[in-house]
N, C-alpha and C. Protein backbone atom coordinates (compact mmCIF):
# COMPACT_ATOMS: atom_id res chain seq x y z
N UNK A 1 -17.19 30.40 -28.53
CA UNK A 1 -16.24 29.34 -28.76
C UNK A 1 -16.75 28.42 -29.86
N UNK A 2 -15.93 28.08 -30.39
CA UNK A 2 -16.31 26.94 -31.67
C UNK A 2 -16.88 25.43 -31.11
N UNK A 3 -17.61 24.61 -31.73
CA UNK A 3 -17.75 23.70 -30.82
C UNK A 3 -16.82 22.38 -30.69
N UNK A 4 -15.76 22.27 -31.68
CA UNK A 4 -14.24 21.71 -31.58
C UNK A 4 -13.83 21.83 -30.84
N UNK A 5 -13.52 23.13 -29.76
CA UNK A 5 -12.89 23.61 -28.80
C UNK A 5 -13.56 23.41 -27.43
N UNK A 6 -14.33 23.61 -27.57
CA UNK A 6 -15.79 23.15 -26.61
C UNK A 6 -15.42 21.50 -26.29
N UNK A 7 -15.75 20.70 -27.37
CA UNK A 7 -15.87 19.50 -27.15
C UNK A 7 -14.32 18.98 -26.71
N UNK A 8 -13.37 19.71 -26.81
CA UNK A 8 -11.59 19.24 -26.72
C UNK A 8 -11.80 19.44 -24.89
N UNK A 9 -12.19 20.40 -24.75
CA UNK A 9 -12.58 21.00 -23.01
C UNK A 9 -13.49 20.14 -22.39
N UNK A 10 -14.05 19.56 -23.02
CA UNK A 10 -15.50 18.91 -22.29
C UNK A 10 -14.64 17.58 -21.95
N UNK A 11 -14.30 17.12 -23.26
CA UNK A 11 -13.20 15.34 -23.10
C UNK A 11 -12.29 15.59 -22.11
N UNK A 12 -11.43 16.85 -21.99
CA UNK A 12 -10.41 17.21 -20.93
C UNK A 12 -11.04 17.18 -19.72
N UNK A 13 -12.06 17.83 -19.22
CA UNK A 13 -12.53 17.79 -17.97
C UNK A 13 -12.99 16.29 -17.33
N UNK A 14 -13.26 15.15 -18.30
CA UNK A 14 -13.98 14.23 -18.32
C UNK A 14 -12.72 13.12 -17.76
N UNK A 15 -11.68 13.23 -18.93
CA UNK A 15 -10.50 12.68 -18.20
C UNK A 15 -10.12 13.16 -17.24
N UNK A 16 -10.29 14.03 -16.72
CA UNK A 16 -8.78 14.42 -15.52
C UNK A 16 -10.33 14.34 -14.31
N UNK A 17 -11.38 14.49 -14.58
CA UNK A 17 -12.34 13.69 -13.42
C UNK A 17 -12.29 12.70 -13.36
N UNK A 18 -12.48 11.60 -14.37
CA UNK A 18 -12.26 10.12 -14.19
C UNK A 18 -10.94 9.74 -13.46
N UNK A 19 -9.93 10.17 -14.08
CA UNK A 19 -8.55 9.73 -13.00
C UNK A 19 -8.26 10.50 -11.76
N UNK A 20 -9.11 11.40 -11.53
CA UNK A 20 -8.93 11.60 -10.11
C UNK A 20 -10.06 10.64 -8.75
N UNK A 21 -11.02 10.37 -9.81
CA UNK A 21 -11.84 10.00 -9.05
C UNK A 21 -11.20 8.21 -8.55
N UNK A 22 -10.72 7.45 -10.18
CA UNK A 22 -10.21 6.50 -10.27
C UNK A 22 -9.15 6.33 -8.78
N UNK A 23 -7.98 7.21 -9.02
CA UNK A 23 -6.87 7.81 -7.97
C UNK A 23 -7.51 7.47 -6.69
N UNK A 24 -8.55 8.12 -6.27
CA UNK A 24 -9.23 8.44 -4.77
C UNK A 24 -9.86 7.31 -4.32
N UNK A 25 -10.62 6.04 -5.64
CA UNK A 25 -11.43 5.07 -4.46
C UNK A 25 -10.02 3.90 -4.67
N UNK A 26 -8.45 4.32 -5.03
CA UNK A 26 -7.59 3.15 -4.74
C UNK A 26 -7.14 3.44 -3.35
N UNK A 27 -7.46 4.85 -2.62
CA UNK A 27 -6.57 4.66 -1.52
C UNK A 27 -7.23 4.54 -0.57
N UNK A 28 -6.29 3.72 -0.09
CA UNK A 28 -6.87 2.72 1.92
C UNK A 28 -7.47 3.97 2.69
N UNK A 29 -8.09 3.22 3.24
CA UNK A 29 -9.65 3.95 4.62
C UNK A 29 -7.87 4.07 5.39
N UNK A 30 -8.45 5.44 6.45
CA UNK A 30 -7.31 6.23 7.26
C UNK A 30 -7.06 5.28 8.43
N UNK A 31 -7.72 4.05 8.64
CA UNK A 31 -7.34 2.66 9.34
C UNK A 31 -6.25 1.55 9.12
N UNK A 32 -6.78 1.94 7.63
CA UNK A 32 -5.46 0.79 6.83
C UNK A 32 -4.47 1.94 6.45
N UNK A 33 -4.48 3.40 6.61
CA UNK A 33 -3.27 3.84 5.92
C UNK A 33 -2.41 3.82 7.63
N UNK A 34 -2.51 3.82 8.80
CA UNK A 34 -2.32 3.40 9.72
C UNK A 34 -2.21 2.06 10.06
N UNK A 35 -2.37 1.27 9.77
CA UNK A 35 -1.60 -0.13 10.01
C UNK A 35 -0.76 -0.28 8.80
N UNK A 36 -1.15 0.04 8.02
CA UNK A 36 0.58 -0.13 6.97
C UNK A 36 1.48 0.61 7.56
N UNK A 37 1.18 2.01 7.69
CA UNK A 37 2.64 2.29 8.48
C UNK A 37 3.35 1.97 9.30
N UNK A 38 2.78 0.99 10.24
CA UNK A 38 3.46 0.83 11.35
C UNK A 38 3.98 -1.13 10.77
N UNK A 39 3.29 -1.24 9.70
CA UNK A 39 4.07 -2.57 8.78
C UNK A 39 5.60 -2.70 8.18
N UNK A 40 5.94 -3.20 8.53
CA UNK A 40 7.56 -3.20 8.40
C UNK A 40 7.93 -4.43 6.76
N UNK A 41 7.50 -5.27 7.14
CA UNK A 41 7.51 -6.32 5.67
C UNK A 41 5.97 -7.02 5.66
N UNK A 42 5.63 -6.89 4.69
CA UNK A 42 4.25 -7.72 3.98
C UNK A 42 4.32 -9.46 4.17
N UNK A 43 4.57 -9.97 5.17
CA UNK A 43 4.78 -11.19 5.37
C UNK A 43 3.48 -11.55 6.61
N UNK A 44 2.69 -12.85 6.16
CA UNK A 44 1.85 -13.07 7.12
C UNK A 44 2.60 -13.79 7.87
N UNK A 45 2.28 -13.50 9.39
CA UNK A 45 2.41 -13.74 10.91
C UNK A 45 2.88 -15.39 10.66
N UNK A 46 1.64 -15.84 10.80
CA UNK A 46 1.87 -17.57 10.66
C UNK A 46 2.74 -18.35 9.85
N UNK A 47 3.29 -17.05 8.72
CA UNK A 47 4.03 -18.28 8.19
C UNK A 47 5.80 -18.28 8.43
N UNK A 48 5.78 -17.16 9.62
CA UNK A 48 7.18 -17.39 10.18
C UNK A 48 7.36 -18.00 11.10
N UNK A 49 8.23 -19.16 11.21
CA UNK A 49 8.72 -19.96 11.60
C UNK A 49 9.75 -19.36 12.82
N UNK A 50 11.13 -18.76 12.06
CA UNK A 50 12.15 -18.40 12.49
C UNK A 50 12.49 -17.15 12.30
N UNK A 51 12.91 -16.64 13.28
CA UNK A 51 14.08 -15.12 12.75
C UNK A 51 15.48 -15.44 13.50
N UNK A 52 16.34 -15.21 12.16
CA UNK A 52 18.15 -15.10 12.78
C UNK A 52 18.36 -14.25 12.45
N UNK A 53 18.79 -13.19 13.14
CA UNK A 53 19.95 -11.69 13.49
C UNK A 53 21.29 -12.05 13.74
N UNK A 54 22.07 -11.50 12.36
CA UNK A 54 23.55 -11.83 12.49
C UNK A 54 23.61 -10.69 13.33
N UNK A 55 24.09 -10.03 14.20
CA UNK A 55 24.95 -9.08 14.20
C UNK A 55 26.33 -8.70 14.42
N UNK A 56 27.12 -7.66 14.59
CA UNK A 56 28.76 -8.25 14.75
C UNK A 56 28.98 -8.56 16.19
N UNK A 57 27.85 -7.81 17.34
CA UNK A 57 28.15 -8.36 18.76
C UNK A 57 27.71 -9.99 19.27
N UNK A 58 27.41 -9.91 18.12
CA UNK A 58 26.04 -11.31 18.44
C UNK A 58 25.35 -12.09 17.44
N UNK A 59 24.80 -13.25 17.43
CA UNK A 59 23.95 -14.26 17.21
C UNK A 59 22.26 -14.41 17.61
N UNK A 60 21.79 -14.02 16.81
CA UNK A 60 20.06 -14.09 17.49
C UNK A 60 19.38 -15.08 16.99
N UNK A 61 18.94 -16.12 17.41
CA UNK A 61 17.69 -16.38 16.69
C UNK A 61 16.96 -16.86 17.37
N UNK A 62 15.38 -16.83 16.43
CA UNK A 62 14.31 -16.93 17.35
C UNK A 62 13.58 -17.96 16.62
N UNK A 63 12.91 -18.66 17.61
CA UNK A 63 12.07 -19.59 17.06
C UNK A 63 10.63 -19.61 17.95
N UNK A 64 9.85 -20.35 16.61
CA UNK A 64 8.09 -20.47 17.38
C UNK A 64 8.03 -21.32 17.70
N UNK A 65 7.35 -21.81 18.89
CA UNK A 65 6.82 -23.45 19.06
C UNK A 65 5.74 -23.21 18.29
N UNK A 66 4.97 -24.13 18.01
CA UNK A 66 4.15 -24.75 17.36
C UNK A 66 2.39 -24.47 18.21
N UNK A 67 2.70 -24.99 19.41
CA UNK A 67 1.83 -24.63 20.51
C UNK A 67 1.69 -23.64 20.97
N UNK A 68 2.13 -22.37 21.02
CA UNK A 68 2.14 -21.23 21.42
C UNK A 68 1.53 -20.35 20.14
């Protein structure tokens, strides 16, 4: 092989290792890919106050005390 061709293969292997490796330390430990799933909206706990549910049978809402 020429060493142009060589070195085009060597840079190729170099990238597609770097972005796989890059790829692999972004994804969550099999703890956190398990509590996201079972996460419904990205909203912290404490800072809801209220939930209202229109629905067409009904009226919901919920509120926190403060003390609880």
């Amino acid at each position: 092989m020429r060493w142009k061709t060589t070195l085009i293969l060597f840079i190729s292997v170099i990238g597609l290792g770097a972005y796989i490796s890059l790829h692999e330390i972004k994804q969550p430990l099999p703890q956190e890919k398990e509590q996201l799933a079972k996460q419904v909206l990205s909203i912290a706990p404490e800072s809801v106050t209220q939930i209202a549910l229109d629905l067409p049978q009904a009226k919901i809402t919920l509120t926190r005390n403060q003390g609880v």
